[in-house]
N, C-alpha and C. Protein backbone atom coordinates (compact mmCIF):
# COMPACT_ATOMS: atom_id res chain seq x y z
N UNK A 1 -15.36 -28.06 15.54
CA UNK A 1 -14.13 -28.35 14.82
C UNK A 1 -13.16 -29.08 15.75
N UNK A 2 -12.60 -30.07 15.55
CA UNK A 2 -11.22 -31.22 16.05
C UNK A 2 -10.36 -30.48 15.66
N UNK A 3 -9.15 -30.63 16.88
CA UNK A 3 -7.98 -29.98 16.73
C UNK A 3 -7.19 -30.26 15.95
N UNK A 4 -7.55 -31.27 15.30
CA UNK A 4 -6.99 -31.83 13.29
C UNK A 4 -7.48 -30.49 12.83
N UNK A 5 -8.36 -30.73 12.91
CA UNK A 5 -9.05 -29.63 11.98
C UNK A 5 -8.44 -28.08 11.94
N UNK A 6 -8.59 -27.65 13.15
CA UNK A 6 -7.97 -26.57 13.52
C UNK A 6 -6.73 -26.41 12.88
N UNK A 7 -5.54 -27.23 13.44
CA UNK A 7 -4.41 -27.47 12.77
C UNK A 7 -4.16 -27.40 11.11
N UNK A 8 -4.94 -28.13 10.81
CA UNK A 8 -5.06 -27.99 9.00
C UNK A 8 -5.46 -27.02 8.28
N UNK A 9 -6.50 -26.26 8.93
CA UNK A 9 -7.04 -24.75 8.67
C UNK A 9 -5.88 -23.88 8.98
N UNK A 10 -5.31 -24.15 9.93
CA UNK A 10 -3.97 -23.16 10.30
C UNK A 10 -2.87 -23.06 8.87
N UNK A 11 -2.45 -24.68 8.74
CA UNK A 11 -1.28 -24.37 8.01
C UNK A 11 -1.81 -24.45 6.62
N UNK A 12 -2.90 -24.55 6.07
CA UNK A 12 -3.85 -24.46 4.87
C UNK A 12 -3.60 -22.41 4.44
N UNK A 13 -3.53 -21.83 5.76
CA UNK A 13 -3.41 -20.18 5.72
C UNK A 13 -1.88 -20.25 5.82
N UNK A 14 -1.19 -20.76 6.33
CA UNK A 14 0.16 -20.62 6.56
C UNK A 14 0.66 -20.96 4.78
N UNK A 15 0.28 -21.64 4.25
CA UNK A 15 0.83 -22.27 2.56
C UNK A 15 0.44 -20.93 2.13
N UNK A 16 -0.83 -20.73 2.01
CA UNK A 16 -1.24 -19.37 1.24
C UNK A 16 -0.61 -18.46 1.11
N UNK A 17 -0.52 -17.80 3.12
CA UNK A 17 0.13 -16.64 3.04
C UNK A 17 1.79 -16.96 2.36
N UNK A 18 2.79 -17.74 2.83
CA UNK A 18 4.10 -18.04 2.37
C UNK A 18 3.89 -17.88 1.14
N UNK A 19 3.28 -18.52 -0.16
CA UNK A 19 3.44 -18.26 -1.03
C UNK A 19 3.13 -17.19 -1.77
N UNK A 20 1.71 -16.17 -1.15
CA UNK A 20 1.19 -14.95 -1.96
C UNK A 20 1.77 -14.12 -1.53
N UNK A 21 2.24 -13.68 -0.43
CA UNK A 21 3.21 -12.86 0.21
C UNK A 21 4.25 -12.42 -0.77
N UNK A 22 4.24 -10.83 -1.44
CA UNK A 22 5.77 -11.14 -1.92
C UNK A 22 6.69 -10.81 -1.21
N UNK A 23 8.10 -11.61 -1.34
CA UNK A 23 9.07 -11.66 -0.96
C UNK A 23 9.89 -10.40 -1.04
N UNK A 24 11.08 -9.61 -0.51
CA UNK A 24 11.62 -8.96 -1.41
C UNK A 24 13.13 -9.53 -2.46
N UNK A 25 12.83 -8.78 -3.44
CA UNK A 25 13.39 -9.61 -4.27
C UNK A 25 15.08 -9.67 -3.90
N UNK A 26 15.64 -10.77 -4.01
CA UNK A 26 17.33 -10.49 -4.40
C UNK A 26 17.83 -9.68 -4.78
N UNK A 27 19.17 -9.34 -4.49
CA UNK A 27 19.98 -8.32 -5.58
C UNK A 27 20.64 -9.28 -6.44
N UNK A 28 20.22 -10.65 -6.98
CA UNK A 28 20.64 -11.23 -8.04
C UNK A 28 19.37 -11.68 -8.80
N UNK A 29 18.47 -10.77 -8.17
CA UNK A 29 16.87 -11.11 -9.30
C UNK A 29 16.65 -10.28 -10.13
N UNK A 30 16.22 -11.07 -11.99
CA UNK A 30 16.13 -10.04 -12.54
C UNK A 30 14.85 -9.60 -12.43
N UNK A 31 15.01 -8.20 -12.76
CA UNK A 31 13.30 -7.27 -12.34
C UNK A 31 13.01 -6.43 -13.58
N UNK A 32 11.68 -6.63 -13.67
CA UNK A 32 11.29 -5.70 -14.77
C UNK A 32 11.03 -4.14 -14.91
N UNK A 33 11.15 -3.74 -13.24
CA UNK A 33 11.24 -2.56 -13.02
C UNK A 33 12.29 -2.30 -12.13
N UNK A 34 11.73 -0.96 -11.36
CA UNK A 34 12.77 -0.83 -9.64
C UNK A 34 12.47 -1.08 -8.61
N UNK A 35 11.06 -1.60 -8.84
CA UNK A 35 10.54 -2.31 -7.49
C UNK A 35 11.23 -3.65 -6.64
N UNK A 36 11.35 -3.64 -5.37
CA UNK A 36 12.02 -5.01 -5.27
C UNK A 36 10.79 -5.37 -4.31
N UNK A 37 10.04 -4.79 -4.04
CA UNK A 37 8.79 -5.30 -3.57
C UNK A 37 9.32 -5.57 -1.87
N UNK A 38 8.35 -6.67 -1.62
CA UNK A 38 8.68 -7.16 -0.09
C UNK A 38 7.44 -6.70 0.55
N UNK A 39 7.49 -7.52 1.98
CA UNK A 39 6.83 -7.09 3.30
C UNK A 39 7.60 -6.24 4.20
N UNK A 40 6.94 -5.11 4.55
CA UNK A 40 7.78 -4.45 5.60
C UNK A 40 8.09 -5.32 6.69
N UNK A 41 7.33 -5.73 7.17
CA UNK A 41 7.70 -6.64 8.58
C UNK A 41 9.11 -7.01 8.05
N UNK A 42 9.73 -7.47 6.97
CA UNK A 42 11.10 -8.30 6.93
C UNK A 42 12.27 -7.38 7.28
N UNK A 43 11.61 -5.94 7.24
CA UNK A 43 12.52 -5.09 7.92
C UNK A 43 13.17 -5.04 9.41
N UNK A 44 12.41 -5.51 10.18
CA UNK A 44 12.85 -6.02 11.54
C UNK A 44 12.23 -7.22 12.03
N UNK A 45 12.98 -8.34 11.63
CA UNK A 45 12.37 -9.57 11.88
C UNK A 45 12.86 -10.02 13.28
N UNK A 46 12.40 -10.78 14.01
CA UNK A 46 12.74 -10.92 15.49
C UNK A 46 13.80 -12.36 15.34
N UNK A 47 14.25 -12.93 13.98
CA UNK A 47 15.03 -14.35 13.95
C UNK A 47 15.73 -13.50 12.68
N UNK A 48 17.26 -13.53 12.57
CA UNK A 48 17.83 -12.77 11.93
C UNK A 48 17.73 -13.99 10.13
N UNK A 49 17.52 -12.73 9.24
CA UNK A 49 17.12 -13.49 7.87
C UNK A 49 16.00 -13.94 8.25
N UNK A 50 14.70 -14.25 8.82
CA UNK A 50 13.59 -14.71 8.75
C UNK A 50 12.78 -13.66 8.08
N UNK A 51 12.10 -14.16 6.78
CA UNK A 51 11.22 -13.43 6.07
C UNK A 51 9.93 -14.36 5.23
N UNK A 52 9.14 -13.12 5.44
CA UNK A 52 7.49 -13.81 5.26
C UNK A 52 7.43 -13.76 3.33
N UNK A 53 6.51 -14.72 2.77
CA UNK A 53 6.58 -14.72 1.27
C UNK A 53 7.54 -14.99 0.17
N UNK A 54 7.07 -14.91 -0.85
CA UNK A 54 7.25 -15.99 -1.90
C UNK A 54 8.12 -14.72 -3.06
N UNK A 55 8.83 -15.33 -3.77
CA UNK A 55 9.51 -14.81 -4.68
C UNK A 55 8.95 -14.96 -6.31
N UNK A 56 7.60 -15.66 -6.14
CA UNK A 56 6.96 -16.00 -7.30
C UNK A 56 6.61 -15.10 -8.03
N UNK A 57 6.23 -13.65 -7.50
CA UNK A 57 5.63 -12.57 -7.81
C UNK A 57 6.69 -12.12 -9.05
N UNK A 58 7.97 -12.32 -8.86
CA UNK A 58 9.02 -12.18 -10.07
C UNK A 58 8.87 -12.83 -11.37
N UNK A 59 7.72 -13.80 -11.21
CA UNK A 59 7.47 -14.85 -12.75
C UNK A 59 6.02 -13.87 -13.23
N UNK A 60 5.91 -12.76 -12.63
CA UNK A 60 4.66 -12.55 -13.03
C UNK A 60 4.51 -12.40 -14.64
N UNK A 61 5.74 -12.01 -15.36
CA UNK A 61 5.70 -11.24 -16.66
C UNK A 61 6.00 -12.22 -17.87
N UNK A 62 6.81 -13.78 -17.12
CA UNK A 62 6.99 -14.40 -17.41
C UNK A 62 6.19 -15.75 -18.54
N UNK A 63 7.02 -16.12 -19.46
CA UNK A 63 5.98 -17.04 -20.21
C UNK A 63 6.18 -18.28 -19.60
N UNK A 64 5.51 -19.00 -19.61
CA UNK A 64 5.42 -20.45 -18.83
C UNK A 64 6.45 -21.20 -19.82
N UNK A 65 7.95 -21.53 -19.27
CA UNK A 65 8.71 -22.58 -20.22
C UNK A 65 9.04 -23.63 -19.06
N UNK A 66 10.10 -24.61 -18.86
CA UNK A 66 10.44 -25.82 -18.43
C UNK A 66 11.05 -24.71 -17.04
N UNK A 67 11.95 -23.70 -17.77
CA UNK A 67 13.14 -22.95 -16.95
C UNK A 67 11.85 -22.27 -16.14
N UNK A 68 10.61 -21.72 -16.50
CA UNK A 68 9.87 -20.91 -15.66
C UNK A 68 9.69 -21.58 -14.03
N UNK A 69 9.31 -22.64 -14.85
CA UNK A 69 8.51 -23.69 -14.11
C UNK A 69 9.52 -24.34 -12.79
N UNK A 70 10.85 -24.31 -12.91
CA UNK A 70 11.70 -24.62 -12.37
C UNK A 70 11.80 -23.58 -11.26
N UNK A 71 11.82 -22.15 -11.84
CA UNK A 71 11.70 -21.39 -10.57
C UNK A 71 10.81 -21.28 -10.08
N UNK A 72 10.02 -21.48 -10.41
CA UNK A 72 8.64 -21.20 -9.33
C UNK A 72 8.53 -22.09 -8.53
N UNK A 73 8.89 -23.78 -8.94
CA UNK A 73 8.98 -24.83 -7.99
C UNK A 73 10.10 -24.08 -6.50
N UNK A 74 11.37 -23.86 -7.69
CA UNK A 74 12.21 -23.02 -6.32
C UNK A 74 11.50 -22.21 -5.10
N UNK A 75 10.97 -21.32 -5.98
CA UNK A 75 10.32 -19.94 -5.10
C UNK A 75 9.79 -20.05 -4.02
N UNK A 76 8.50 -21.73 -4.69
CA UNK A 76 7.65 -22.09 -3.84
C UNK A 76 8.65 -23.02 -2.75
N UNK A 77 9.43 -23.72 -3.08
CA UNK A 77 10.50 -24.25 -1.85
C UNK A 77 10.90 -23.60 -0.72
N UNK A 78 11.61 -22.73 -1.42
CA UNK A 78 11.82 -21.13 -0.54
C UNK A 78 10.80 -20.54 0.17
N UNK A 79 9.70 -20.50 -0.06
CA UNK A 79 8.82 -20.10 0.89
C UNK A 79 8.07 -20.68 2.08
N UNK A 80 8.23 -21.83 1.63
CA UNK A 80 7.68 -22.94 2.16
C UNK A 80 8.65 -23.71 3.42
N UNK A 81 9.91 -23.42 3.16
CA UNK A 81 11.04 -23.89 3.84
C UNK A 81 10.52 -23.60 5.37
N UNK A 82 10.23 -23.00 5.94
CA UNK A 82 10.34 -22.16 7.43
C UNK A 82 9.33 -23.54 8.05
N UNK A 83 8.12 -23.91 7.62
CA UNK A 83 7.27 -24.80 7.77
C UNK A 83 8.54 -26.23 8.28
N UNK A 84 9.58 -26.73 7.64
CA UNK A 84 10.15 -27.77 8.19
C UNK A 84 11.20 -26.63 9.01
N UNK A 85 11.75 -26.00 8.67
CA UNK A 85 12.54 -25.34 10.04
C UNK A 85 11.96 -25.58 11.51
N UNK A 86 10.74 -24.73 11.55
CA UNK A 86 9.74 -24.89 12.37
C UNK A 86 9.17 -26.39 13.20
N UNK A 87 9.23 -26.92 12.35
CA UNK A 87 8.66 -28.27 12.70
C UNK A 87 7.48 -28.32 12.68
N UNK A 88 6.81 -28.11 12.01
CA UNK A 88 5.59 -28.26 11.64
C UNK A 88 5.05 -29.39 9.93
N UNK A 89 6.09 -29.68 9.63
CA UNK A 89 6.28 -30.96 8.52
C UNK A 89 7.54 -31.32 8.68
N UNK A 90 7.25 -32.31 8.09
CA UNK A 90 8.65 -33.46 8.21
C UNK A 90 9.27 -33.36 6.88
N UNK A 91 7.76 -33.35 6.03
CA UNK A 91 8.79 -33.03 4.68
C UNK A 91 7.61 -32.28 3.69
N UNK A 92 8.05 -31.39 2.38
CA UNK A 92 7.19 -30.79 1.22
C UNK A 92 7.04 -31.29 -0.18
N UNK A 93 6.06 -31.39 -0.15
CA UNK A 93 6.45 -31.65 -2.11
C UNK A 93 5.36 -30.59 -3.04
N UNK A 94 6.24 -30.34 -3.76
CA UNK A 94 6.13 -29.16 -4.59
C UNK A 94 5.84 -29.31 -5.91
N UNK A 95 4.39 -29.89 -6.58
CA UNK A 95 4.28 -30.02 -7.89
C UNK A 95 3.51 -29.28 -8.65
N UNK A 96 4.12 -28.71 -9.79
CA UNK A 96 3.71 -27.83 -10.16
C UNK A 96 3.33 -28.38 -12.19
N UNK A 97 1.78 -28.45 -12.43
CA UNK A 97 1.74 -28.82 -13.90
C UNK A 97 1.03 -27.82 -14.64
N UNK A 98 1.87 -27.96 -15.75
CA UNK A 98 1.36 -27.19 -16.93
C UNK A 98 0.07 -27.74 -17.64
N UNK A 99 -0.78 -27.01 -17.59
CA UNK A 99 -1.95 -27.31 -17.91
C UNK A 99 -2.41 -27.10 -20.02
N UNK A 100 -1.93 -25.61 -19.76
CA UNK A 100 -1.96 -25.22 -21.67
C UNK A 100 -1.30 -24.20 -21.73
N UNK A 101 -1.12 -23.03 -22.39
CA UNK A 101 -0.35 -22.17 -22.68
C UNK A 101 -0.33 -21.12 -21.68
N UNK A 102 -1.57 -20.78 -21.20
CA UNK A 102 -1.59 -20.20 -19.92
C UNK A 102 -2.33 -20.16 -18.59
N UNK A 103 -2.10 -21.41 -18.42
CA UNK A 103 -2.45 -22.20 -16.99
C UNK A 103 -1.41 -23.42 -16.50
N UNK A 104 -1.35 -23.12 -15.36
CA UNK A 104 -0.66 -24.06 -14.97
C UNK A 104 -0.95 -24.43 -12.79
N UNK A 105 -1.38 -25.43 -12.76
CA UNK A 105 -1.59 -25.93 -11.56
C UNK A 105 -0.82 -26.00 -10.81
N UNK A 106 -1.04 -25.91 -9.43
CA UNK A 106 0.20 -26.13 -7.78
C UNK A 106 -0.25 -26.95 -7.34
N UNK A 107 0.42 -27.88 -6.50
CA UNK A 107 -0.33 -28.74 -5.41
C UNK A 107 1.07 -28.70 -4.58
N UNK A 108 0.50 -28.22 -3.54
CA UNK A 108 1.59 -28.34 -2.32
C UNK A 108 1.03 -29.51 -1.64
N UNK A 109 1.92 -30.67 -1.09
CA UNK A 109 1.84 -31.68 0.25
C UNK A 109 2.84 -31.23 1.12
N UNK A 110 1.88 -31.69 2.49
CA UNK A 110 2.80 -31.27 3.39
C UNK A 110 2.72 -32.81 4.86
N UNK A 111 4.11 -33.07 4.93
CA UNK A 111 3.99 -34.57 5.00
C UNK A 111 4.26 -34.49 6.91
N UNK A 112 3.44 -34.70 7.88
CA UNK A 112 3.59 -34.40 9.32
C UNK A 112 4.65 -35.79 9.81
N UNK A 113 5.06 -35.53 10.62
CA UNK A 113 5.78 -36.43 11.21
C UNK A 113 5.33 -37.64 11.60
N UNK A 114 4.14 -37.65 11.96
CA UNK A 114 3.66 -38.62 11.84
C UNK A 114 2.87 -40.23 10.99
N UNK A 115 3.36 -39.19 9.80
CA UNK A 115 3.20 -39.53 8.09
C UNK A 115 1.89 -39.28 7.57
N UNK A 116 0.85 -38.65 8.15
CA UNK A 116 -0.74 -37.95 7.64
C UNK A 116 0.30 -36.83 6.59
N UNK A 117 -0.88 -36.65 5.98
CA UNK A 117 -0.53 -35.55 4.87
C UNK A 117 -1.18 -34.88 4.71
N UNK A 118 -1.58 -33.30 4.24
CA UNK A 118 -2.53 -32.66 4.16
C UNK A 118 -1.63 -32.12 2.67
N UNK A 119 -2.72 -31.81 1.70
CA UNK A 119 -2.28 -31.09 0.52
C UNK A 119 -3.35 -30.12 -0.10
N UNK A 120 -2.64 -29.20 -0.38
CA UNK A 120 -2.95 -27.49 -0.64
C UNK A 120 -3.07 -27.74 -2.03
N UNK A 121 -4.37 -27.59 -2.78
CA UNK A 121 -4.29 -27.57 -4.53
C UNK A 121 -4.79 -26.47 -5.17
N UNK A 122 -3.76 -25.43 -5.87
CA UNK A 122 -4.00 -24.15 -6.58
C UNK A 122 -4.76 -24.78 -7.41
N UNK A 123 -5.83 -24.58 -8.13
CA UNK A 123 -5.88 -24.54 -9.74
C UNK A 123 -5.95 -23.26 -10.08
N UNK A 124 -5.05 -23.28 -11.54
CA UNK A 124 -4.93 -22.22 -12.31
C UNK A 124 -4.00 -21.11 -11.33
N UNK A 125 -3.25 -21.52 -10.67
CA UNK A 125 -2.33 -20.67 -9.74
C UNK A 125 -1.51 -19.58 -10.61
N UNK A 126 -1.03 -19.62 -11.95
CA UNK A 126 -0.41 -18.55 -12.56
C UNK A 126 -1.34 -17.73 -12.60
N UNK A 127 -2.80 -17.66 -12.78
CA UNK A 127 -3.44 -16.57 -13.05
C UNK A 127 -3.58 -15.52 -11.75
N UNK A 128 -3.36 -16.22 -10.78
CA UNK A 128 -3.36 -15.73 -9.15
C UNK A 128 -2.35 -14.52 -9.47
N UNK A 129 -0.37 -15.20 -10.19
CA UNK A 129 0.00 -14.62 -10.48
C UNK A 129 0.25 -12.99 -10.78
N UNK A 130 -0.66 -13.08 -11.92
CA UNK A 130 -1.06 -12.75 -12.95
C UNK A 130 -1.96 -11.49 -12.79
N UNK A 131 -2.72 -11.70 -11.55
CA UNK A 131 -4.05 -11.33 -10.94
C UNK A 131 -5.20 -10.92 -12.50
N UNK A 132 -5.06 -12.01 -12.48
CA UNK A 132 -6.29 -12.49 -13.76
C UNK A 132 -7.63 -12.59 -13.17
């Protein structure tokens, strides 16, 4: 394996985990229970506010509309953010399509500074959701 390679396998697990990870939720998220979920680790993070995962886990109950779809693009922003903090992309793009009533596709790009791109493609990523 080339240290491309290596590298791309790295942040190929780095997209994953950020996004399947749940987040814990806001105290301005609505919840369908009392769970606010989360990773313990975010309990003592070593960079103050640095936290692992995705807030997507909150669309789980959710029906796929324009407004769904909007947050989850968010969620996935939000999770994804630390990757350009870091410096490890220059920039993200976050597209997310509706496929039929209950499917809908991800494709994360992730654009290196050097302008190569590597891109991450869910299919059927709500059902991941969903754990379908």
């Amino acid at each position: 394996m080339t240290t491309n390679d290596n590298r791309e396998s790295m942040l190929q697990r780095a997209v994953v985990i950020s996004l399947f990870t749940w987040r814990r939720a806001e105290s301005s998220d609505r919840l369908d229970d009392d769970e606010r979920m989360g990773w313990w680790g975010d309990s003592y993070p070593t960079l103050a506010n640095d936290r692992i995962g995705s807030r997507l886990w909150l669309l789980r109950r959710e029906k796929i509309t324009r407004e769904t779809l909007l947050r989850a693009e968010e969620y996935a922003r939000e999770a994804l953010q630390w990757l350009l903090d870091d410096g490890l992309a220059a920039a993200i793009d976050v597209q997310l399509q509706r496929v039929d009533n209950a499917r809908v596709n991800l494709r994360v790009t992730l654009t290196y500074a050097a302008g190569s791109q590597l891109t991450v493609p869910f299919d059927d990523f709500w059902q991941v959701l969903n754990a379908v």
